[in-house]
PDB file of N, CA and C in Angstrom:
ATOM      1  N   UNK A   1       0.820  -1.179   0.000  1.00  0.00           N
ATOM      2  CA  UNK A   1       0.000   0.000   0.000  1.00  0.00           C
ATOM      3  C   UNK A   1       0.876   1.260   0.000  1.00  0.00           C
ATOM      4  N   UNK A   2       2.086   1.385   0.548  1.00  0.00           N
ATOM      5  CA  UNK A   2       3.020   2.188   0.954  1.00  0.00           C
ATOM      6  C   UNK A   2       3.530   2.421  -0.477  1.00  0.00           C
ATOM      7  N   UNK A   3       3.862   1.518  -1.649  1.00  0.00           N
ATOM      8  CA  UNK A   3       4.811   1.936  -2.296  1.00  0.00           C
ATOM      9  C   UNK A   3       3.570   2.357  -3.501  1.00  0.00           C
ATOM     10  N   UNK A   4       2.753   2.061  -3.646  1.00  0.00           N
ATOM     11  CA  UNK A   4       1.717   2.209  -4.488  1.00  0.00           C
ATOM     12  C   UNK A   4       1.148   4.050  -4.314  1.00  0.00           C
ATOM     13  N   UNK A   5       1.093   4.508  -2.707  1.00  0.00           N
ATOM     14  CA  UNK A   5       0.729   5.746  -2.063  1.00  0.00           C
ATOM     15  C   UNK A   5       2.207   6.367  -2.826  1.00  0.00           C
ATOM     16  N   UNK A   6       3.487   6.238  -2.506  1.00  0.00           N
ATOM     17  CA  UNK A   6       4.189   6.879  -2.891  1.00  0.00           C
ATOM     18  C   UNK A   6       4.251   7.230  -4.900  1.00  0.00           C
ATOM     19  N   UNK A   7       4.248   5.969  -5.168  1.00  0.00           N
ATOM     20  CA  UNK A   7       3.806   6.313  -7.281  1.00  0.00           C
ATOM     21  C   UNK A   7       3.013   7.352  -7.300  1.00  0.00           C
ATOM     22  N   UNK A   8       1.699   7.374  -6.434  1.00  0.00           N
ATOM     23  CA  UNK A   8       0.688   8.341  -6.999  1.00  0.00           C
ATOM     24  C   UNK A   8       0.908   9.257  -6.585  1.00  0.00           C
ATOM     25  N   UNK A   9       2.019   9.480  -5.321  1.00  0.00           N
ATOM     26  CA  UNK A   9       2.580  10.902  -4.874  1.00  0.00           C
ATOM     27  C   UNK A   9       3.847  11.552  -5.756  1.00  0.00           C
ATOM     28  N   UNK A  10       4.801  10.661  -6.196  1.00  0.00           N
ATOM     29  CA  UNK A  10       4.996  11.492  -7.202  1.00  0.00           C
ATOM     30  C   UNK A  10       4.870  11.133  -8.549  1.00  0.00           C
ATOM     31  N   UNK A  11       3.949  10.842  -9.801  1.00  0.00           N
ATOM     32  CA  UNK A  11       3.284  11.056 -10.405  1.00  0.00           C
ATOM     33  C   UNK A  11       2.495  12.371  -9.954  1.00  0.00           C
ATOM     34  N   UNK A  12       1.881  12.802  -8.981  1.00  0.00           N
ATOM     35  CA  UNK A  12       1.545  13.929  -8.648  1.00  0.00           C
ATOM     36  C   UNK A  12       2.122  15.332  -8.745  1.00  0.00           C
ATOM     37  N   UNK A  13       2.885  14.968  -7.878  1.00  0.00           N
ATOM     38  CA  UNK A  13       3.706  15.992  -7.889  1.00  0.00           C
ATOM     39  C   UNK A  13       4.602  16.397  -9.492  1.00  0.00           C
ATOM     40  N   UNK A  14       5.461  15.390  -9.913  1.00  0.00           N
ATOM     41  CA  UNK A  14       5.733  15.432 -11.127  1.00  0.00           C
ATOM     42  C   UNK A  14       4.843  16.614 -11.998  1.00  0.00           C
ATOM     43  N   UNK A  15       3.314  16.173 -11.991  1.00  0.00           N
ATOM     44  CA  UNK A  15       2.898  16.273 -13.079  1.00  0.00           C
ATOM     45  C   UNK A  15       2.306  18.065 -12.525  1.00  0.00           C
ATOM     46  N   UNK A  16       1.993  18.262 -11.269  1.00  0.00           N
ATOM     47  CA  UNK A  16       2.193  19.338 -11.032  1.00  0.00           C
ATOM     48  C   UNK A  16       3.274  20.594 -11.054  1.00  0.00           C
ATOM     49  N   UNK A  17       4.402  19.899 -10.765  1.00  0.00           N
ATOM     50  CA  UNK A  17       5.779  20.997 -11.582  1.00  0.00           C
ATOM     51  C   UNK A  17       6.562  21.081 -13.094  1.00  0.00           C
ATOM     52  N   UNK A  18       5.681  20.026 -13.619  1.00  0.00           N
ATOM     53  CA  UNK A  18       5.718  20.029 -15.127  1.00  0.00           C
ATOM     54  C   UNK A  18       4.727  20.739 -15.721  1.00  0.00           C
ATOM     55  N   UNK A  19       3.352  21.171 -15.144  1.00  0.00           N
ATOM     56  CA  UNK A  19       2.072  21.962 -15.344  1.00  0.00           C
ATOM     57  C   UNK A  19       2.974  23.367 -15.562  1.00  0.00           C
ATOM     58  N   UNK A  20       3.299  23.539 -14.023  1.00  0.00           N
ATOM     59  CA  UNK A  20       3.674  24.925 -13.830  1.00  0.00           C
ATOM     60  C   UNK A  20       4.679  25.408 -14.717  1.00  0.00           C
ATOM     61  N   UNK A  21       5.823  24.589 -14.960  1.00  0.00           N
ATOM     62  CA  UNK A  21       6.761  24.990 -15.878  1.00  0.00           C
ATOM     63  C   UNK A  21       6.013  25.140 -17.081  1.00  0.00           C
ATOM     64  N   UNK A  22       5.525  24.298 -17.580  1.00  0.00           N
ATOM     65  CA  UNK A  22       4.825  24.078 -18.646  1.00  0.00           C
ATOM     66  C   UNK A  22       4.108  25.857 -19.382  1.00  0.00           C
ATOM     67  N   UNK A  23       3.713  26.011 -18.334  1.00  0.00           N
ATOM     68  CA  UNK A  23       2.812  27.657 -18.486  1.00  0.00           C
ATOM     69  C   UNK A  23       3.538  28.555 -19.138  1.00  0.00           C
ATOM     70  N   UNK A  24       4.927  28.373 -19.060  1.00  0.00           N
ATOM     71  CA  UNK A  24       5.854  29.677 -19.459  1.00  0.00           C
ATOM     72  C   UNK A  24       6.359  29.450 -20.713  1.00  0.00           C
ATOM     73  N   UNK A  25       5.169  28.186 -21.656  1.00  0.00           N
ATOM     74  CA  UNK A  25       5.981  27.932 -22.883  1.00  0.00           C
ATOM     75  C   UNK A  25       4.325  27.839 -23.511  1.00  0.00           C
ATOM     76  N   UNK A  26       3.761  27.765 -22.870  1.00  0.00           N
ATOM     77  CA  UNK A  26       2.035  27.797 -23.512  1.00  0.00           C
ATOM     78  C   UNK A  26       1.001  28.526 -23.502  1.00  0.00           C
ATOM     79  N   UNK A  27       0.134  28.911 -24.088  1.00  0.00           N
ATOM     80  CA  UNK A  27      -0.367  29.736 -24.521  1.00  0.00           C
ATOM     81  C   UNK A  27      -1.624  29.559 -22.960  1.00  0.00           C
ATOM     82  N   UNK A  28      -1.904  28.499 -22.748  1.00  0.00           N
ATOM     83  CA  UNK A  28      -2.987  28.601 -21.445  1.00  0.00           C
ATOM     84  C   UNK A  28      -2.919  27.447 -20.866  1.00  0.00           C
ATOM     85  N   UNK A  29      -3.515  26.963 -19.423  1.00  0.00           N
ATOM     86  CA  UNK A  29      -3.532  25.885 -18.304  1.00  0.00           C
ATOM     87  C   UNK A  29      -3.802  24.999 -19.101  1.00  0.00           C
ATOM     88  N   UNK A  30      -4.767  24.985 -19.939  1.00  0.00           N
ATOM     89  CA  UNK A  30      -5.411  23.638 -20.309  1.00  0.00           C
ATOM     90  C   UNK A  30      -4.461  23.334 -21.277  1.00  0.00           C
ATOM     91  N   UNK A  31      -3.811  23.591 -22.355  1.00  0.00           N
ATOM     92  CA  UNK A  31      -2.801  23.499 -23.183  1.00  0.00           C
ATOM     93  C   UNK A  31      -1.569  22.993 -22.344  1.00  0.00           C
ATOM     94  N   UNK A  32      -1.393  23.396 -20.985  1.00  0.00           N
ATOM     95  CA  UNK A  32      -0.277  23.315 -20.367  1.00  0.00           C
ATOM     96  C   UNK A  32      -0.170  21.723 -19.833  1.00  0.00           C
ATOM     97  N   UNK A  33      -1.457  21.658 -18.881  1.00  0.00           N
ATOM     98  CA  UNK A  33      -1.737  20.482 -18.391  1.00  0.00           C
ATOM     99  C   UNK A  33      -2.248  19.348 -19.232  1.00  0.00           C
ATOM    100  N   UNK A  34      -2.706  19.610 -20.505  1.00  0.00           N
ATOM    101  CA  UNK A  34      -3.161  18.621 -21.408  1.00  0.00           C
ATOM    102  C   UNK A  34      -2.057  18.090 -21.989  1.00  0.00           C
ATOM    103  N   UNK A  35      -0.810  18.782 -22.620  1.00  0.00           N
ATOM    104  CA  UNK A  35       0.520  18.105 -22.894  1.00  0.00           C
ATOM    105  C   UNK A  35       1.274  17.311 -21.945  1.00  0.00           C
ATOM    106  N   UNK A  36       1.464  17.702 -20.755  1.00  0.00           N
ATOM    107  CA  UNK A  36       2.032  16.708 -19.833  1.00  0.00           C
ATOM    108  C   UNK A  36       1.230  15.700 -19.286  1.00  0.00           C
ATOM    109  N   UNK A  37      -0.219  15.952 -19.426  1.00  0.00           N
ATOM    110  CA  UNK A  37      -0.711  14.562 -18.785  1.00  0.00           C
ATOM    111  C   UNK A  37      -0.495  13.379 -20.472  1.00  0.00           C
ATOM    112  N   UNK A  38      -0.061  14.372 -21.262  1.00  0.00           N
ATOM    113  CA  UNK A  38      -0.572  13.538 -22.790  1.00  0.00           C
ATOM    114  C   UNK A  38       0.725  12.686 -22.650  1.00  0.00           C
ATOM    115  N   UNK A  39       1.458  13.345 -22.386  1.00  0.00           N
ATOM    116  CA  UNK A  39       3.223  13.097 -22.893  1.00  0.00           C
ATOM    117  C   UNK A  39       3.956  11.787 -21.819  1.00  0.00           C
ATOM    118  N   UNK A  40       3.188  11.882 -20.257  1.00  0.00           N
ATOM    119  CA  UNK A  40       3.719  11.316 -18.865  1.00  0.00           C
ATOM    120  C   UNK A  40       2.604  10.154 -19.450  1.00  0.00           C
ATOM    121  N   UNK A  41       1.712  10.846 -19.938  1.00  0.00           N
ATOM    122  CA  UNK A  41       0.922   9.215 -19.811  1.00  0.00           C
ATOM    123  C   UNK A  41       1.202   8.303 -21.070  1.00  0.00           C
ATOM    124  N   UNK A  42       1.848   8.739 -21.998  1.00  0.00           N
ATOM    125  CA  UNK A  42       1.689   8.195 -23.713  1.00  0.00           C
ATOM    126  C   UNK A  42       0.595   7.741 -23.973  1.00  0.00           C
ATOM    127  N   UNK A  43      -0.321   8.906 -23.994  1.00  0.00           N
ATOM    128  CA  UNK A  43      -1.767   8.691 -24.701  1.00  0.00           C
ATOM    129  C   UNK A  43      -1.668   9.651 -25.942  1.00  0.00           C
ATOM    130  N   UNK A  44      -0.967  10.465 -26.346  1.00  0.00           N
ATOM    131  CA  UNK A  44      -1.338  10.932 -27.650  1.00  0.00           C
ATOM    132  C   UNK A  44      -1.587  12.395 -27.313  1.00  0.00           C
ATOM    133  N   UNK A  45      -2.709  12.555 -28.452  1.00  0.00           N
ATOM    134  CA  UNK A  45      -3.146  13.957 -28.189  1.00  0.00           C
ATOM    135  C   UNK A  45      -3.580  14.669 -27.027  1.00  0.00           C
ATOM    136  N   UNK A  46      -3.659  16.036 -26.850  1.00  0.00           N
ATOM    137  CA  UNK A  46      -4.077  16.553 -25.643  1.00  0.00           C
ATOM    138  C   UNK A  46      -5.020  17.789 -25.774  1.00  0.00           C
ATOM    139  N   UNK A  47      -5.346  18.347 -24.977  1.00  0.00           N
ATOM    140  CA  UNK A  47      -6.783  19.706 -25.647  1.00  0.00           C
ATOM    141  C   UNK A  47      -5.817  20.942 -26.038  1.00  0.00           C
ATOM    142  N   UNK A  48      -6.553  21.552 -26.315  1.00  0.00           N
ATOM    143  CA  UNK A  48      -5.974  22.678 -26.421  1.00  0.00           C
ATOM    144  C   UNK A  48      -5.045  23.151 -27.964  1.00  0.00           C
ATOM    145  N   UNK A  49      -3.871  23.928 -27.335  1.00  0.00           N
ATOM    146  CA  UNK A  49      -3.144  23.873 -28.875  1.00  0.00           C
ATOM    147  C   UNK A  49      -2.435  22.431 -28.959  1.00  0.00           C
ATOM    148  N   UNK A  50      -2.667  21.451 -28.448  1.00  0.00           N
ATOM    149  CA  UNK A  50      -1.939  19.989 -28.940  1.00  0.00           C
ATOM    150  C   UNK A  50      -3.069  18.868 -28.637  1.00  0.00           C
ATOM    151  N   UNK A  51      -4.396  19.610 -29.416  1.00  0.00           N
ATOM    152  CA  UNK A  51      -5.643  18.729 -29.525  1.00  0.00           C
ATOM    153  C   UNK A  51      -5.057  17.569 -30.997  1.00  0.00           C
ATOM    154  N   UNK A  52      -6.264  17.027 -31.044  1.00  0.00           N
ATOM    155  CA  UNK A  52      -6.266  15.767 -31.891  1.00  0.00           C
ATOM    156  C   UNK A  52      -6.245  16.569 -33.383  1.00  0.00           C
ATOM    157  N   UNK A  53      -6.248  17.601 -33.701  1.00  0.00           N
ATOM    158  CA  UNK A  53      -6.307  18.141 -34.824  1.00  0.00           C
ATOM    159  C   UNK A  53      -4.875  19.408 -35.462  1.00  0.00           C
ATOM    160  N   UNK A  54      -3.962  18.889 -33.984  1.00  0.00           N
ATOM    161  CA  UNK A  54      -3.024  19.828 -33.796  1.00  0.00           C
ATOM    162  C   UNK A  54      -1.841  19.359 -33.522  1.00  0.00           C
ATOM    163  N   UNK A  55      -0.839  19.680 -33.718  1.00  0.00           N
ATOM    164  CA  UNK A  55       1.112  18.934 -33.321  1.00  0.00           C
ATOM    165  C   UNK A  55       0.966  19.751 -32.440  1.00  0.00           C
ATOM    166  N   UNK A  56       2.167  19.315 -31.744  1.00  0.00           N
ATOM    167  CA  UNK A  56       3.338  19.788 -30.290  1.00  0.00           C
ATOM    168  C   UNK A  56       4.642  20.783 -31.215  1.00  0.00           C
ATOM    169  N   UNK A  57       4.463  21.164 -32.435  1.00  0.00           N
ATOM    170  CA  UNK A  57       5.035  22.212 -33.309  1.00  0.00           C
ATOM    171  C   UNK A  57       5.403  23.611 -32.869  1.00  0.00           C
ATOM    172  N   UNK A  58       3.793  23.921 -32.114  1.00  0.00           N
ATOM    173  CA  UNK A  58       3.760  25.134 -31.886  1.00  0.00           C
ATOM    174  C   UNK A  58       4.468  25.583 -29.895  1.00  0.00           C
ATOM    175  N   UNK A  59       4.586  24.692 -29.538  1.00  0.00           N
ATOM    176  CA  UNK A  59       6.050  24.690 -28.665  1.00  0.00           C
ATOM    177  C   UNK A  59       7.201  24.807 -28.602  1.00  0.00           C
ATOM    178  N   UNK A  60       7.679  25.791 -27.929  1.00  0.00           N
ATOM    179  CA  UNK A  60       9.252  26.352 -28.059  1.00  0.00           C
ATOM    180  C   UNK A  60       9.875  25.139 -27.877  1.00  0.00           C
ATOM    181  N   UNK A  61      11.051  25.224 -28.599  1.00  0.00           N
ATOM    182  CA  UNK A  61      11.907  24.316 -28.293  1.00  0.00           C
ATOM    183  C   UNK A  61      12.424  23.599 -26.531  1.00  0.00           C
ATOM    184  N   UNK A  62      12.617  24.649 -25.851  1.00  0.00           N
ATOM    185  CA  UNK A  62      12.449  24.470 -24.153  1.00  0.00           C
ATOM    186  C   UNK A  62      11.288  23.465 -24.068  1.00  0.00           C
ATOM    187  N   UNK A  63       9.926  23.920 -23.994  1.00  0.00           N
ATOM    188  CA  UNK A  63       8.955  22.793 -23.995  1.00  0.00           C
ATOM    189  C   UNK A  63       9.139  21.531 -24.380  1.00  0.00           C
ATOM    190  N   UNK A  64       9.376  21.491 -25.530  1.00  0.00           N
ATOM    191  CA  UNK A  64       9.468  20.417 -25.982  1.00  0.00           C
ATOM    192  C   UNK A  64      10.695  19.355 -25.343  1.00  0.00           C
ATOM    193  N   UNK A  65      11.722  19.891 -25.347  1.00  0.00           N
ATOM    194  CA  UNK A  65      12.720  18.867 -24.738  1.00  0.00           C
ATOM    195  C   UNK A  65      11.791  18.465 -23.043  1.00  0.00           C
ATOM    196  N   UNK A  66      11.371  19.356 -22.431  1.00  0.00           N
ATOM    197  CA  UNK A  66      10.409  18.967 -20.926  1.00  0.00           C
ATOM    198  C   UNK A  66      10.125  18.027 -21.682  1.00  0.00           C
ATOM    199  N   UNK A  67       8.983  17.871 -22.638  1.00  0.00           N
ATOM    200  CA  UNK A  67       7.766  17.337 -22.851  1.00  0.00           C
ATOM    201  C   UNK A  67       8.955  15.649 -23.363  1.00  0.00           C
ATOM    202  N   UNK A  68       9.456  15.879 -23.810  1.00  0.00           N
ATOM    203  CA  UNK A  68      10.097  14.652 -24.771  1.00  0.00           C
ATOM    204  C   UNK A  68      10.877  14.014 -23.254  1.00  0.00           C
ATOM    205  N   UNK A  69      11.411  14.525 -22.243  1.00  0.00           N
ATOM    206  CA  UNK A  69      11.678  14.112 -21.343  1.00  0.00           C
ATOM    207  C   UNK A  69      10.871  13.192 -20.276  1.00  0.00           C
ATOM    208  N   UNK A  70       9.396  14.172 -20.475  1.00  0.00           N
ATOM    209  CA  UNK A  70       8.451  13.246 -19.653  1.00  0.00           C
ATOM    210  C   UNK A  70       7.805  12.201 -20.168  1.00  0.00           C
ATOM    211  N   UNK A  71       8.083  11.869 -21.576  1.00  0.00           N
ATOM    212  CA  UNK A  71       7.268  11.169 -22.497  1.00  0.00           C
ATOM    213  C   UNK A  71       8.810   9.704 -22.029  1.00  0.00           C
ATOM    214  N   UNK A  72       9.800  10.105 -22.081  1.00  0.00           N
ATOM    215  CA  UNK A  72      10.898   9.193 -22.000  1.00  0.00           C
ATOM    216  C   UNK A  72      10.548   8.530 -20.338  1.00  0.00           C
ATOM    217  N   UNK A  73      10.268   9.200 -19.360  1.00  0.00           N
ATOM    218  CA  UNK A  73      10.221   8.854 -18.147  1.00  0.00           C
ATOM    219  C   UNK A  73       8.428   8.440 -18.056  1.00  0.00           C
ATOM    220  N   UNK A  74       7.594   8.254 -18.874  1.00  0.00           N
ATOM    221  CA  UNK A  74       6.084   7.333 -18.627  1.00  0.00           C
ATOM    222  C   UNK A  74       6.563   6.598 -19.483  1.00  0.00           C
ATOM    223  N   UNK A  75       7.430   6.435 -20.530  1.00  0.00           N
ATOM    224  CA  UNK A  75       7.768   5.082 -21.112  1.00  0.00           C
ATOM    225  C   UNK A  75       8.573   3.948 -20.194  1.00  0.00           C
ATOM    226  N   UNK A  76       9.429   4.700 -19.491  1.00  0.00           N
ATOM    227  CA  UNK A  76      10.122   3.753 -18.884  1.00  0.00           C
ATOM    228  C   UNK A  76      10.019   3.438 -17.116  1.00  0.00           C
ATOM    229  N   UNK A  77       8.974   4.215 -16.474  1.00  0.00           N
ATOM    230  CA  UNK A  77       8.045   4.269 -15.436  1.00  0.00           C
ATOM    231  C   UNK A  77       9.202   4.902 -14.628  1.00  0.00           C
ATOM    232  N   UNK A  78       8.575   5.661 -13.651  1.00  0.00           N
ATOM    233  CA  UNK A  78       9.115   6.090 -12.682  1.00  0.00           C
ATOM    234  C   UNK A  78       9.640   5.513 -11.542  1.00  0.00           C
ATOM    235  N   UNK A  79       9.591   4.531 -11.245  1.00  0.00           N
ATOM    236  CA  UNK A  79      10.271   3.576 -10.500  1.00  0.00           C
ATOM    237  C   UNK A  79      11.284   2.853 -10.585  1.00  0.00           C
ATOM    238  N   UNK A  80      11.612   2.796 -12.204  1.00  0.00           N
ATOM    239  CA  UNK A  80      12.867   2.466 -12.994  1.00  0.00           C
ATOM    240  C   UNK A  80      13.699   3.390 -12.716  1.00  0.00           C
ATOM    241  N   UNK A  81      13.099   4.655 -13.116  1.00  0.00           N
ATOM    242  CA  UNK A  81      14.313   5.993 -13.820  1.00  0.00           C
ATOM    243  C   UNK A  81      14.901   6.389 -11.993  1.00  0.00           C
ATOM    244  N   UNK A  82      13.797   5.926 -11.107  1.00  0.00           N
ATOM    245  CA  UNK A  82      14.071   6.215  -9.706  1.00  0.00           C
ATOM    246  C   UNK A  82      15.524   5.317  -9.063  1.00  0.00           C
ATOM    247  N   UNK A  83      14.739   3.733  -9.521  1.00  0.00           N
ATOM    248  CA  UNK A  83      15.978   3.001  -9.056  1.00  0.00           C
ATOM    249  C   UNK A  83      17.569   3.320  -9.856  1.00  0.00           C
ATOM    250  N   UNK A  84      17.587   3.692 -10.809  1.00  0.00           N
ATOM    251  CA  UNK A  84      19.011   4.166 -11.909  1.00  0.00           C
ATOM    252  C   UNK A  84      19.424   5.451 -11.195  1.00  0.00           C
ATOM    253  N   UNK A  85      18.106   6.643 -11.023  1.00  0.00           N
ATOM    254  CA  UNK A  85      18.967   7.903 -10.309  1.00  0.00           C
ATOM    255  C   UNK A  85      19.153   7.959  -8.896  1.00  0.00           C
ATOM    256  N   UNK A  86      18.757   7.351  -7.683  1.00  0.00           N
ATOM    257  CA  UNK A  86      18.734   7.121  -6.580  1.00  0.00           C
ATOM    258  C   UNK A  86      19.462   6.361  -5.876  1.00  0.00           C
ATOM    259  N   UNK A  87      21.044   6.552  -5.445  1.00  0.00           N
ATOM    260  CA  UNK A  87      22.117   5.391  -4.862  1.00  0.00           C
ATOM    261  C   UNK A  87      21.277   4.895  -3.858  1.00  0.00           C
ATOM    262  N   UNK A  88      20.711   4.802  -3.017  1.00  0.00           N
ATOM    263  CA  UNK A  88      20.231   4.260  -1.881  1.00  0.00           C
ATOM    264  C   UNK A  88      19.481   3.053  -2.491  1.00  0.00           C
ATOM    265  N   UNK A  89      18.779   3.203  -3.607  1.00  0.00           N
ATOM    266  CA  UNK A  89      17.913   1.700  -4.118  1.00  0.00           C
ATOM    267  C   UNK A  89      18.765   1.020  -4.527  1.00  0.00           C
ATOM    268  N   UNK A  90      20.311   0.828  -5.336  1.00  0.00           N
ATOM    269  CA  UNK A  90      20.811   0.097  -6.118  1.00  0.00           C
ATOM    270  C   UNK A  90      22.109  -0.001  -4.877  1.00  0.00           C
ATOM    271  N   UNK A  91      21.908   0.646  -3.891  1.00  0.00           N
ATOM    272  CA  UNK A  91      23.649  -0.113  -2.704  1.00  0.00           C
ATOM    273  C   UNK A  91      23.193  -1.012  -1.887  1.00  0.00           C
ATOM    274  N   UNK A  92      21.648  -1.406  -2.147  1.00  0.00           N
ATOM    275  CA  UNK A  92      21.776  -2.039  -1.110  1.00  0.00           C
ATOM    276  C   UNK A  92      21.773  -3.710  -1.824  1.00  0.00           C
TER     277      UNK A  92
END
Protein backbone atom coordinates (compact mmCIF):
# COMPACT_ATOMS: atom_id res chain seq x y z
CA UNK A 1 0.00 0.00 0.00
CA UNK A 2 3.02 2.19 0.95
CA UNK A 3 4.81 1.94 -2.30
CA UNK A 4 1.72 2.21 -4.49
CA UNK A 5 0.73 5.75 -2.06
CA UNK A 6 4.19 6.88 -2.89
CA UNK A 7 3.81 6.31 -7.28
CA UNK A 8 0.69 8.34 -7.00
CA UNK A 9 2.58 10.90 -4.87
CA UNK A 10 5.00 11.49 -7.20
CA UNK A 11 3.28 11.06 -10.41
CA UNK A 12 1.55 13.93 -8.65
CA UNK A 13 3.71 15.99 -7.89
CA UNK A 14 5.73 15.43 -11.13
CA UNK A 15 2.90 16.27 -13.08
CA UNK A 16 2.19 19.34 -11.03
CA UNK A 17 5.78 21.00 -11.58
CA UNK A 18 5.72 20.03 -15.13
CA UNK A 19 2.07 21.96 -15.34
CA UNK A 20 3.67 24.92 -13.83
CA UNK A 21 6.76 24.99 -15.88
CA UNK A 22 4.83 24.08 -18.65
CA UNK A 23 2.81 27.66 -18.49
CA UNK A 24 5.85 29.68 -19.46
CA UNK A 25 5.98 27.93 -22.88
CA UNK A 26 2.03 27.80 -23.51
CA UNK A 27 -0.37 29.74 -24.52
CA UNK A 28 -2.99 28.60 -21.45
CA UNK A 29 -3.53 25.88 -18.30
CA UNK A 30 -5.41 23.64 -20.31
CA UNK A 31 -2.80 23.50 -23.18
CA UNK A 32 -0.28 23.32 -20.37
CA UNK A 33 -1.74 20.48 -18.39
CA UNK A 34 -3.16 18.62 -21.41
CA UNK A 35 0.52 18.10 -22.89
CA UNK A 36 2.03 16.71 -19.83
CA UNK A 37 -0.71 14.56 -18.78
CA UNK A 38 -0.57 13.54 -22.79
CA UNK A 39 3.22 13.10 -22.89
CA UNK A 40 3.72 11.32 -18.87
CA UNK A 41 0.92 9.22 -19.81
CA UNK A 42 1.69 8.19 -23.71
CA UNK A 43 -1.77 8.69 -24.70
CA UNK A 44 -1.34 10.93 -27.65
CA UNK A 45 -3.15 13.96 -28.19
CA UNK A 46 -4.08 16.55 -25.64
CA UNK A 47 -6.78 19.71 -25.65
CA UNK A 48 -5.97 22.68 -26.42
CA UNK A 49 -3.14 23.87 -28.88
CA UNK A 50 -1.94 19.99 -28.94
CA UNK A 51 -5.64 18.73 -29.53
CA UNK A 52 -6.27 15.77 -31.89
CA UNK A 53 -6.31 18.14 -34.82
CA UNK A 54 -3.02 19.83 -33.80
CA UNK A 55 1.11 18.93 -33.32
CA UNK A 56 3.34 19.79 -30.29
CA UNK A 57 5.04 22.21 -33.31
CA UNK A 58 3.76 25.13 -31.89
CA UNK A 59 6.05 24.69 -28.67
CA UNK A 60 9.25 26.35 -28.06
CA UNK A 61 11.91 24.32 -28.29
CA UNK A 62 12.45 24.47 -24.15
CA UNK A 63 8.96 22.79 -23.99
CA UNK A 64 9.47 20.42 -25.98
CA UNK A 65 12.72 18.87 -24.74
CA UNK A 66 10.41 18.97 -20.93
CA UNK A 67 7.77 17.34 -22.85
CA UNK A 68 10.10 14.65 -24.77
CA UNK A 69 11.68 14.11 -21.34
CA UNK A 70 8.45 13.25 -19.65
CA UNK A 71 7.27 11.17 -22.50
CA UNK A 72 10.90 9.19 -22.00
CA UNK A 73 10.22 8.85 -18.15
CA UNK A 74 6.08 7.33 -18.63
CA UNK A 75 7.77 5.08 -21.11
CA UNK A 76 10.12 3.75 -18.88
CA UNK A 77 8.04 4.27 -15.44
CA UNK A 78 9.11 6.09 -12.68
CA UNK A 79 10.27 3.58 -10.50
CA UNK A 80 12.87 2.47 -12.99
CA UNK A 81 14.31 5.99 -13.82
CA UNK A 82 14.07 6.21 -9.71
CA UNK A 83 15.98 3.00 -9.06
CA UNK A 84 19.01 4.17 -11.91
CA UNK A 85 18.97 7.90 -10.31
CA UNK A 86 18.73 7.12 -6.58
CA UNK A 87 22.12 5.39 -4.86
CA UNK A 88 20.23 4.26 -1.88
CA UNK A 89 17.91 1.70 -4.12
CA UNK A 90 20.81 0.10 -6.12
CA UNK A 91 23.65 -0.11 -2.70
CA UNK A 92 21.78 -2.04 -1.11
Amino acid sequence: MRSISALVLIFAILFVLSTFVMTFYTPDLETASSSVLATLCNIGPGFGEVGATSTYAGIPIGGQIILTTLMLLGRLELYTVLVVLVPSFWRR
